[in-house]
Protein backbone atom coordinates (compact mmCIF):
# COMPACT_ATOMS: atom_id res chain seq x y z
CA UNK A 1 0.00 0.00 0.00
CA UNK A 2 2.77 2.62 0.74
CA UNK A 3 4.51 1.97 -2.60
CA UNK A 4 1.36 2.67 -3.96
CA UNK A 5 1.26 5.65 -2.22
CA UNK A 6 4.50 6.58 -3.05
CA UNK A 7 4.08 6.27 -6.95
CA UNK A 8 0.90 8.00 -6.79
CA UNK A 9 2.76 11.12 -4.71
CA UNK A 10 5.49 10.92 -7.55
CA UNK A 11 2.23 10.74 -10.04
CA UNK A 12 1.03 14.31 -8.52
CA UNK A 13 3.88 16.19 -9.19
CA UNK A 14 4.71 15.03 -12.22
CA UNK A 15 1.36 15.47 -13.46
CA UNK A 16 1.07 18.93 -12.07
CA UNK A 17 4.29 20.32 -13.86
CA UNK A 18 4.73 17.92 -17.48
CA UNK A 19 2.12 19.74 -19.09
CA UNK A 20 2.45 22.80 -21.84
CA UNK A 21 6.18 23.30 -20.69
CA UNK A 22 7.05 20.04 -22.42
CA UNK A 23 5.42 21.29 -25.95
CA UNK A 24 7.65 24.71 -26.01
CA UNK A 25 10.52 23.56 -24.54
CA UNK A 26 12.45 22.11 -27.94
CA UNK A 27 11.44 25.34 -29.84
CA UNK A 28 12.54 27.47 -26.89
CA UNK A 29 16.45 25.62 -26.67
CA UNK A 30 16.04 25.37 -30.79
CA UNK A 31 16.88 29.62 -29.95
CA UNK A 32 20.00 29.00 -28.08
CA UNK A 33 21.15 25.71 -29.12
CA UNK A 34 21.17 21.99 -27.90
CA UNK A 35 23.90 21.92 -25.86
CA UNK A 36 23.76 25.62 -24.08
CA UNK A 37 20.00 24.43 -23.89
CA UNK A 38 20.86 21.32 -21.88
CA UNK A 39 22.97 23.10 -19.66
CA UNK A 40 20.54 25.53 -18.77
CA UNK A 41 17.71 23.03 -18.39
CA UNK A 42 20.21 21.03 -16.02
CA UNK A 43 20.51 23.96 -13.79
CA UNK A 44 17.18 24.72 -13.51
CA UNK A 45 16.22 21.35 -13.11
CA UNK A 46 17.93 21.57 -10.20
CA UNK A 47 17.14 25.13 -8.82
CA UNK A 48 13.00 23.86 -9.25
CA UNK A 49 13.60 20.32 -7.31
CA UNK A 50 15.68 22.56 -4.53
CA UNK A 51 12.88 25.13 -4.33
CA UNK A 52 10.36 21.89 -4.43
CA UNK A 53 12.29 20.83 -1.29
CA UNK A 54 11.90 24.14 0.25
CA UNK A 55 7.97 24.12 -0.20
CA UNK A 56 7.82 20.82 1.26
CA UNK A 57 9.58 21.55 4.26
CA UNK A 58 7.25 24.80 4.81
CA UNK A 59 4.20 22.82 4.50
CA UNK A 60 5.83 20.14 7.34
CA UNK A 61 6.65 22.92 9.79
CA UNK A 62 3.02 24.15 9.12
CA UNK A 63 0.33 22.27 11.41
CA UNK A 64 -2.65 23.82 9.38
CA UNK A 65 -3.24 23.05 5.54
CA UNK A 66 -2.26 25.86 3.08
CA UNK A 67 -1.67 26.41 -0.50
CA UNK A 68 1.51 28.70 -1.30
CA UNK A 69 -0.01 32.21 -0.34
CA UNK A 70 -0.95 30.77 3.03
CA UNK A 71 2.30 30.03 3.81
CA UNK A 72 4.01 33.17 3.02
CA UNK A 73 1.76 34.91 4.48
CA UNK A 74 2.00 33.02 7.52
CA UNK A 75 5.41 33.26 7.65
CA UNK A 76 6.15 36.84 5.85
CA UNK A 77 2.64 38.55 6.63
CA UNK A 78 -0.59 40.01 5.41
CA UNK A 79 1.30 42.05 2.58
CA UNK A 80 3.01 39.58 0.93
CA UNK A 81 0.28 37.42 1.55
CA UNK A 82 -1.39 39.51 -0.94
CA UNK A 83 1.39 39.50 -3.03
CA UNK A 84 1.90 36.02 -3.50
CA UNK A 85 -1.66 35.63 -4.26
CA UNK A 86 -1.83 37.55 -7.00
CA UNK A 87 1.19 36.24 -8.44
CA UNK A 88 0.49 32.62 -8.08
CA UNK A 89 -3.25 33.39 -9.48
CA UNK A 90 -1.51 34.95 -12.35
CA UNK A 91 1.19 31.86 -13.02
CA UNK A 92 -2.20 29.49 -12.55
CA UNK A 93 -4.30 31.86 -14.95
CA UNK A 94 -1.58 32.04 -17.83
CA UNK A 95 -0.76 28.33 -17.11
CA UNK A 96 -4.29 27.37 -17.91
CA UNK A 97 -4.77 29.80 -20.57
CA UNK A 98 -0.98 28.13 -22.40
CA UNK A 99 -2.84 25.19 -21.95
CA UNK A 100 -6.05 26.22 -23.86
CA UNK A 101 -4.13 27.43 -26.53
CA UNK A 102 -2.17 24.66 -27.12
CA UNK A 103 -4.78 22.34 -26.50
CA UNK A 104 -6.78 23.83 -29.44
CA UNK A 105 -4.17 23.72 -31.82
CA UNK A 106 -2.96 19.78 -30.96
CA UNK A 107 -6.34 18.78 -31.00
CA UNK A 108 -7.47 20.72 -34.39
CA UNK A 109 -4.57 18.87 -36.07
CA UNK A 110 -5.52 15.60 -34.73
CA UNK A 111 -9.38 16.08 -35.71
CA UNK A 112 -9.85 19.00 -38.05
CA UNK A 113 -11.85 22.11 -37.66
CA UNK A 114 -10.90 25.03 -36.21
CA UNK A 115 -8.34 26.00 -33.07
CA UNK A 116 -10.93 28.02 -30.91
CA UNK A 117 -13.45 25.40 -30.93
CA UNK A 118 -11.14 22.83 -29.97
CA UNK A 119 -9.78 25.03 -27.26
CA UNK A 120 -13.75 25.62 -25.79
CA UNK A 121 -14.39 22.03 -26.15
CA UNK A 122 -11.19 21.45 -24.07
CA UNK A 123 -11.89 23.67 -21.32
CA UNK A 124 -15.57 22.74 -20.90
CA UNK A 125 -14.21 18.75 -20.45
CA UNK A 126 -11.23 19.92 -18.18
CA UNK A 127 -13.44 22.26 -16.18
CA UNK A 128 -16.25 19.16 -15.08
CA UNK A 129 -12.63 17.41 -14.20
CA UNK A 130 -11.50 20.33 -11.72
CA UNK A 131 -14.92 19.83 -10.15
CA UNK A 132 -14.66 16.15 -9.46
CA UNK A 133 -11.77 16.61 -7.23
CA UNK A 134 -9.02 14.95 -6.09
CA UNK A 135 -9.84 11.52 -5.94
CA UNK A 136 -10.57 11.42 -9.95
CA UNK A 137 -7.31 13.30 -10.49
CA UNK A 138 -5.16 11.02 -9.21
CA UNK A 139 -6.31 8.22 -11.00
CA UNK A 140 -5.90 10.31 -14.09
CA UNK A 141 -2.01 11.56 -13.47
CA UNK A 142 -0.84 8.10 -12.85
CA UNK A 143 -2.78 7.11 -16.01
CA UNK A 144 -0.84 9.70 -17.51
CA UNK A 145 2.91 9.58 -16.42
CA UNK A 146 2.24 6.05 -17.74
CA UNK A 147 1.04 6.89 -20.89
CA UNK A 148 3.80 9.64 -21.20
CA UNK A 149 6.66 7.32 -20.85
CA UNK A 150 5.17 5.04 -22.95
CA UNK A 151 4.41 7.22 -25.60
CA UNK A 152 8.17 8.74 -25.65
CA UNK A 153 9.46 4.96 -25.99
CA UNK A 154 7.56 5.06 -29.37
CA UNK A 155 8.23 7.87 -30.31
CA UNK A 156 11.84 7.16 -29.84
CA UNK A 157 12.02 3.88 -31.57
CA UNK A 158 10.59 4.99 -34.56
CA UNK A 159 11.58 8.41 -34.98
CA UNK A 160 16.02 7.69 -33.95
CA UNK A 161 16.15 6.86 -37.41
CA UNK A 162 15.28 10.54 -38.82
CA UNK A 163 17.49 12.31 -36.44
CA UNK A 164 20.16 14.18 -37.73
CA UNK A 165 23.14 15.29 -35.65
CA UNK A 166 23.72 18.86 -37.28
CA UNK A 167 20.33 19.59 -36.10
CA UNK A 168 21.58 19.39 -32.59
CA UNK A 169 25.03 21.04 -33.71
CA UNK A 170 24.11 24.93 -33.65
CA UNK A 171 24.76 27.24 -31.19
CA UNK A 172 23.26 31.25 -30.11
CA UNK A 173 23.86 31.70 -26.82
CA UNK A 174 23.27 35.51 -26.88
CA UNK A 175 19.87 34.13 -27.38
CA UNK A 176 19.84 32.60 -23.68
CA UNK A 177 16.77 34.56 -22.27
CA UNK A 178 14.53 32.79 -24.50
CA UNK A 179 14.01 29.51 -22.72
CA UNK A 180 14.68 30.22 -19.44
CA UNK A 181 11.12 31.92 -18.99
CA UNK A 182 9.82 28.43 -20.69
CA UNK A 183 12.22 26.32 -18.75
CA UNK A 184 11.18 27.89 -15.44
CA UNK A 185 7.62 27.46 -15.98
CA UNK A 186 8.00 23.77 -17.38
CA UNK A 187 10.22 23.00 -14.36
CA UNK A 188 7.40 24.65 -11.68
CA UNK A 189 5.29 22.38 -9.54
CA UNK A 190 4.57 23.68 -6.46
CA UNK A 191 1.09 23.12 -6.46
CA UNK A 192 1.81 19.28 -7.32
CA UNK A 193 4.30 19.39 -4.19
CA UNK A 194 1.45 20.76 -1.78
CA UNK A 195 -1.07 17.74 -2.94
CA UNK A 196 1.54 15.17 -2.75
CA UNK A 197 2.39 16.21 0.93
CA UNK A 198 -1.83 15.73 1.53
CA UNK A 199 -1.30 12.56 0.18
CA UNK A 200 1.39 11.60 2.20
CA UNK A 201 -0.13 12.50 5.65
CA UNK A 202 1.16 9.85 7.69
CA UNK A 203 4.03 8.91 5.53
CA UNK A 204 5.45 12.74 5.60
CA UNK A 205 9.40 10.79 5.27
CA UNK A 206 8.72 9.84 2.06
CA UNK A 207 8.53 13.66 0.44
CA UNK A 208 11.81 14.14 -0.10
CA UNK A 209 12.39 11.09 -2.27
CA UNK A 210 9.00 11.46 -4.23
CA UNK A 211 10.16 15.49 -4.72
CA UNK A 212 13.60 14.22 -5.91
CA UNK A 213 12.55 10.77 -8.21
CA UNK A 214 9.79 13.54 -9.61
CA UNK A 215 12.26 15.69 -10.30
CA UNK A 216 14.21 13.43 -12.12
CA UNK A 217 11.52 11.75 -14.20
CA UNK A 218 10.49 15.21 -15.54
CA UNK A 219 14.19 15.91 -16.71
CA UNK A 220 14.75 12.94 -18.15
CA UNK A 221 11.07 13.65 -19.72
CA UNK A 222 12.21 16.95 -21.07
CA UNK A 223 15.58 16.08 -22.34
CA UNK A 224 13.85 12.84 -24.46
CA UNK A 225 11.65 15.06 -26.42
CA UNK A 226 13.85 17.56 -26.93
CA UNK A 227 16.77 15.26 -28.15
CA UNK A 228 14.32 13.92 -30.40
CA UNK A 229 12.16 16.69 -31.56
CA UNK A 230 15.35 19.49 -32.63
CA UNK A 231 17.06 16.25 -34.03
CA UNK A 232 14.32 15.81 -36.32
CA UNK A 233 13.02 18.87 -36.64
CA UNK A 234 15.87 21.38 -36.58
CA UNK A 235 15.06 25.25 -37.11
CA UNK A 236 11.79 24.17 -38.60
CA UNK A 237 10.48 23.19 -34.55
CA UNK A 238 7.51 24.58 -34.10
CA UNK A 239 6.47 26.36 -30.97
CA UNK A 240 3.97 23.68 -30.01
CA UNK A 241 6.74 21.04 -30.95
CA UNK A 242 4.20 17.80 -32.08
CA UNK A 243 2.81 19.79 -34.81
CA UNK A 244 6.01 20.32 -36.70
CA UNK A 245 7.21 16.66 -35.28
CA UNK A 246 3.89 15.27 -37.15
CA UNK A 247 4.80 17.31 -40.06
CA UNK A 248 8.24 15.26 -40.24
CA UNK A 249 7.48 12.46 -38.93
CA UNK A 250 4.04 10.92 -41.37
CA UNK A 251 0.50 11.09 -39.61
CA UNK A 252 0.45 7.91 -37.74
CA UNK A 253 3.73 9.13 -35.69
CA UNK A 254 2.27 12.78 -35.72
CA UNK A 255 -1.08 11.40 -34.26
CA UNK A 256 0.92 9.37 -31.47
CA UNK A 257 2.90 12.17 -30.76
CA UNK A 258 -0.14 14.94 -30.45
CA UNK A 259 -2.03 12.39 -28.17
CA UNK A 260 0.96 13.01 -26.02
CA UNK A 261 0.58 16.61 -26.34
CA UNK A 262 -2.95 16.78 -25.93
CA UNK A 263 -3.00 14.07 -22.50
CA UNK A 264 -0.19 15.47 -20.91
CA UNK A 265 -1.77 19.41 -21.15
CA UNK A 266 -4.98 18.17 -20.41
CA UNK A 267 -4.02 16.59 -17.04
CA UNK A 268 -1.92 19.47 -16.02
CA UNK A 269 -4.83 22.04 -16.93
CA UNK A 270 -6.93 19.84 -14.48
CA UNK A 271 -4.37 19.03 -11.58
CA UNK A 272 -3.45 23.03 -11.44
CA UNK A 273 -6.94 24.26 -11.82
CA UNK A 274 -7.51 21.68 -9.07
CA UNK A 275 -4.89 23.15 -7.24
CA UNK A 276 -5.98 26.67 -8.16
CA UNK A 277 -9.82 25.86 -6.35
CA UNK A 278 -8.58 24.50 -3.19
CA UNK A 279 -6.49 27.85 -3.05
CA UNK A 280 -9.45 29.98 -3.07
CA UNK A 281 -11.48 27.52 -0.56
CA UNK A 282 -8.58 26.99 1.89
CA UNK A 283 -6.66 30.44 1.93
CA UNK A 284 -9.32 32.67 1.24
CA UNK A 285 -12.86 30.42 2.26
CA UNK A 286 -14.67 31.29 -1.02
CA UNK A 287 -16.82 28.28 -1.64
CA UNK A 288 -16.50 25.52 -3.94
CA UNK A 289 -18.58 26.59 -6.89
CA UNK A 290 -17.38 30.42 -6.91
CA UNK A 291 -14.07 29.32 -6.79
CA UNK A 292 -14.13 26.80 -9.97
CA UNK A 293 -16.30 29.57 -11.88
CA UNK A 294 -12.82 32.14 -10.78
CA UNK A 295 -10.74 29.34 -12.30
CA UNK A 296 -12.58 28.73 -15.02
CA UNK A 297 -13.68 32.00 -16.10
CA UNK A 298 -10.42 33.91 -16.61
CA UNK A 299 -8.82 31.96 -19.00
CA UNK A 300 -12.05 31.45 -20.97
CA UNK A 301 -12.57 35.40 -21.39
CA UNK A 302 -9.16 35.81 -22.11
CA UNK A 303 -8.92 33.25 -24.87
CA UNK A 304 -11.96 34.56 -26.29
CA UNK A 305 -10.48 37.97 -25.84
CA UNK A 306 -7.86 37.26 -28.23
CA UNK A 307 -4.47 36.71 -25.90
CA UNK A 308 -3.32 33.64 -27.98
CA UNK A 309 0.35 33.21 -28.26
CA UNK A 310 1.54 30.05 -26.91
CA UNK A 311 5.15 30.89 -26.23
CA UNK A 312 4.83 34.28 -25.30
CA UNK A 313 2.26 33.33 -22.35
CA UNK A 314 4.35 30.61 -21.14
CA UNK A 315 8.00 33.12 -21.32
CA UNK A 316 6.24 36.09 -19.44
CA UNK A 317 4.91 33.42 -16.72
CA UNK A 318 7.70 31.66 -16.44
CA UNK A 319 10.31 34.38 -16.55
CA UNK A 320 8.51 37.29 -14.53
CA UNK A 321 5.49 35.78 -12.25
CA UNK A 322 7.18 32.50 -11.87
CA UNK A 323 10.25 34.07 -10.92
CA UNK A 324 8.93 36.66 -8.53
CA UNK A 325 7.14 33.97 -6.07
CA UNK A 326 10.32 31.79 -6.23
CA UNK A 327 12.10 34.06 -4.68
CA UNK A 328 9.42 35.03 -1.95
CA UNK A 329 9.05 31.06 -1.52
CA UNK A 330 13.21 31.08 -0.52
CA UNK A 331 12.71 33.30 2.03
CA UNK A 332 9.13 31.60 3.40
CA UNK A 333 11.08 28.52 3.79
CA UNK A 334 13.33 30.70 5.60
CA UNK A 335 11.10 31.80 8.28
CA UNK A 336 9.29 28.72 8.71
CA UNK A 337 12.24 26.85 9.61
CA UNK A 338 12.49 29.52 12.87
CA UNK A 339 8.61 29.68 13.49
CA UNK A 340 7.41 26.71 12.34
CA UNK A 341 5.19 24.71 14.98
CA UNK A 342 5.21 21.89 13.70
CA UNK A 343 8.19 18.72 13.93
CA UNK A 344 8.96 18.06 10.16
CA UNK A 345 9.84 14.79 9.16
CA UNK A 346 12.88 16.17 7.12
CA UNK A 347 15.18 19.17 7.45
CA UNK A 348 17.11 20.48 4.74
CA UNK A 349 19.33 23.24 7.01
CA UNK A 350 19.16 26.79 6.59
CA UNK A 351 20.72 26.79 3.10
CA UNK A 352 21.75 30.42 3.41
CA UNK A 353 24.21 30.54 0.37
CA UNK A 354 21.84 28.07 -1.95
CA UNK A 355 18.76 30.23 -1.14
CA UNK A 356 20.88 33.53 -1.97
CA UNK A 357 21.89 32.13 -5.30
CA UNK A 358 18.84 31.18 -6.18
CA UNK A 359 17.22 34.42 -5.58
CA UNK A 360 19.65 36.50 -7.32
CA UNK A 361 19.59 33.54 -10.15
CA UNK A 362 15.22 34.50 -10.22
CA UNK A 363 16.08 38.31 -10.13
CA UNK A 364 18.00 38.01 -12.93
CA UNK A 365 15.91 36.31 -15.29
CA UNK A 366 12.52 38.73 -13.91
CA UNK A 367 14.89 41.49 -15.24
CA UNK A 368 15.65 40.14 -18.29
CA UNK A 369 12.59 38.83 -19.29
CA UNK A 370 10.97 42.32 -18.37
CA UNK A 371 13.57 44.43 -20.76
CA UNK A 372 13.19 41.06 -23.61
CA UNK A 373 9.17 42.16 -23.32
């Protein structure tokens, strides 16, 4: 039962973070260059599973339940409480919204017809899912970490042979800034850390190892479809990377490969808008119903509204909002580990010099990616 339990923790945060990240990554590093790309994916690989640490040691020192803004405000106060809601709405919001838009593009080029209708016959399906709960989602996210790894298996086999090295042979590395922002918000899973540590109560020891085996399933995720998608695909990648893939590729490979696209955004549309509703109902006490009509409802109007770029929605959240509550989360994991009243099952230390490098590491790219804007 507790191997279950520990799969189905690892489940959660995969299945809260492998979502539209996965689909811009390739064309993101296809800007800088394979190599400089894997390096910087590395290192944020592991700035996100340190930080992922840090939120899981918050929520043990914390007796009551909280989402993220709880616990900074806790911790840091009513203003930055406030702060940190607002941000993490907005990362949620343009998370969901990255997800309708790609969503509606995979799934018009698996069935025809046109992107926006796909898109609001995506978000209808996912937002009946967000209302079921948590019980229904985490049958679906171990479905889907299943069918993920599976998929990329197939994907491999078949498409090693069209792979060409020079593809992976370029290099631009004054073109750096341009997936970070993507690589940050494919990297973040917070949320997915908070439910896992629900679904661990009792078996709190186990976090740290389902945080780091998480962490390292989603790398080795990322760097599989990347390898294989820029060494098919080259400069022609596309920005949501199965549609040019398909293009190369022939239609029964292309239809495999936007399945993937289209199960791995839908669950993490569900698991964050999930995530997103028990924010409102445990931080703020706004009942069930309003609070999946808040989720729901902003990234409907703004789709409809006309805010439709895939890869600039998932840069600005990454880069800017993403960045911003990393670096209050440092310093919440900072404080908690002084006030904290409750024993956690784990410690990771102060981390004084690892928290200042990551902060300055999060200013940096909020700066940059505000000037790249």
């Amino acid at each position: 039962m507790k191997k279950i339990t520990f799969w189905e923790a690892v489940a959660t945060i995969i299945g809260s973070t492998v979502g539209a990240g996965i689909l811009a990554i390739p064309f993101a590093i296809a800007q800088v260059g394979f190599i400089p790309g894997l390096i910087l994916m590395g290192s944020l690989a592991l700035a996100t599973t340190t930080l992922h640490l840090m939120v899981a040691t918050t929520a043990l020192k914390t007796e009551e339940s909280h989402q993220f803004p709880g616990l900074a405000g806790l911790y840091l106060g009513t203003s930055v409480k406030k702060i940190t809601f607002i941000n993490t709405t907005l990362a949620g919001y343009g998370a969901l919204l990255a997800y309708v838009i790609g969503e509606g593009q995979v799934l018009s080029g698996i069935f025809n017809g046109g992107t926006p209708l796909w898109s609001l016959v995506f978000i209808s399906v996912g937002a009946v899912a967000i209302l079921l709960g948590l019980n229904f989602i985490k049958k679906l996210v171990v479905l889907m970490v299943v069918c993920v790894i599976g998929i990329l298996v197939i994907l491999g086999f078949h498409s090693f042979e069209f792979v060409r090295i020079h593809n992976l042979n370029t290099m631009h590395l004054e073109n750096w800034i341009i997936p970070y922002g993507v690589l940050l918000f494919a990297f973040h899973g917070t949320q997915g850390v908070l439910e896992a540590r629900r679904e661990l109560r009792g078996q709190e020891k186990l976090l740290p190892k389902v945080i780091v085996v998480a962490g390292l399933v989603v790398f080795g995720i990322y760097v599989v479809f990347t390898l294989l998608t820029l060494g098919v695909t080259g400069v022609g990648t596309t920005q949501v990377a199965t549609i040019g893939l398909g293009e190369h590729l022939g239609s029964v490979l292309g239809l495999i490969g936007n399945g993937l696209a289209a199960f791995t955004m839908g669950t993490c549309f569900i698991t964050i808008g999930y995530g997103m509703r028990r924010m409102f109902q445990d931080d703020y006490g706004v009942h069930k119903i309003i609070s999946w009509i808040l989720v729901i409802g902003v990234p409907l109007l703004l789709y409809v509204f006309g805010v439709r770029s895939f890869i600039d929605v998932v840069k600005t959240v990454g880069g800017i909002v993403i960045g911003l509550n990393s670096m209050i989360l440092v310093v919440t994991f900072w404080n908690a580990r002084v006030y904290g009243k409750r024993h956690a099952e784990f410690s990771l230390g102060p981390l004084h010099a690892v928290g200042w490098i990551l902060m300055v590491l999060f200013l940096l790219g909020v700066l940059v990616t505000l000037v790249s804007i």
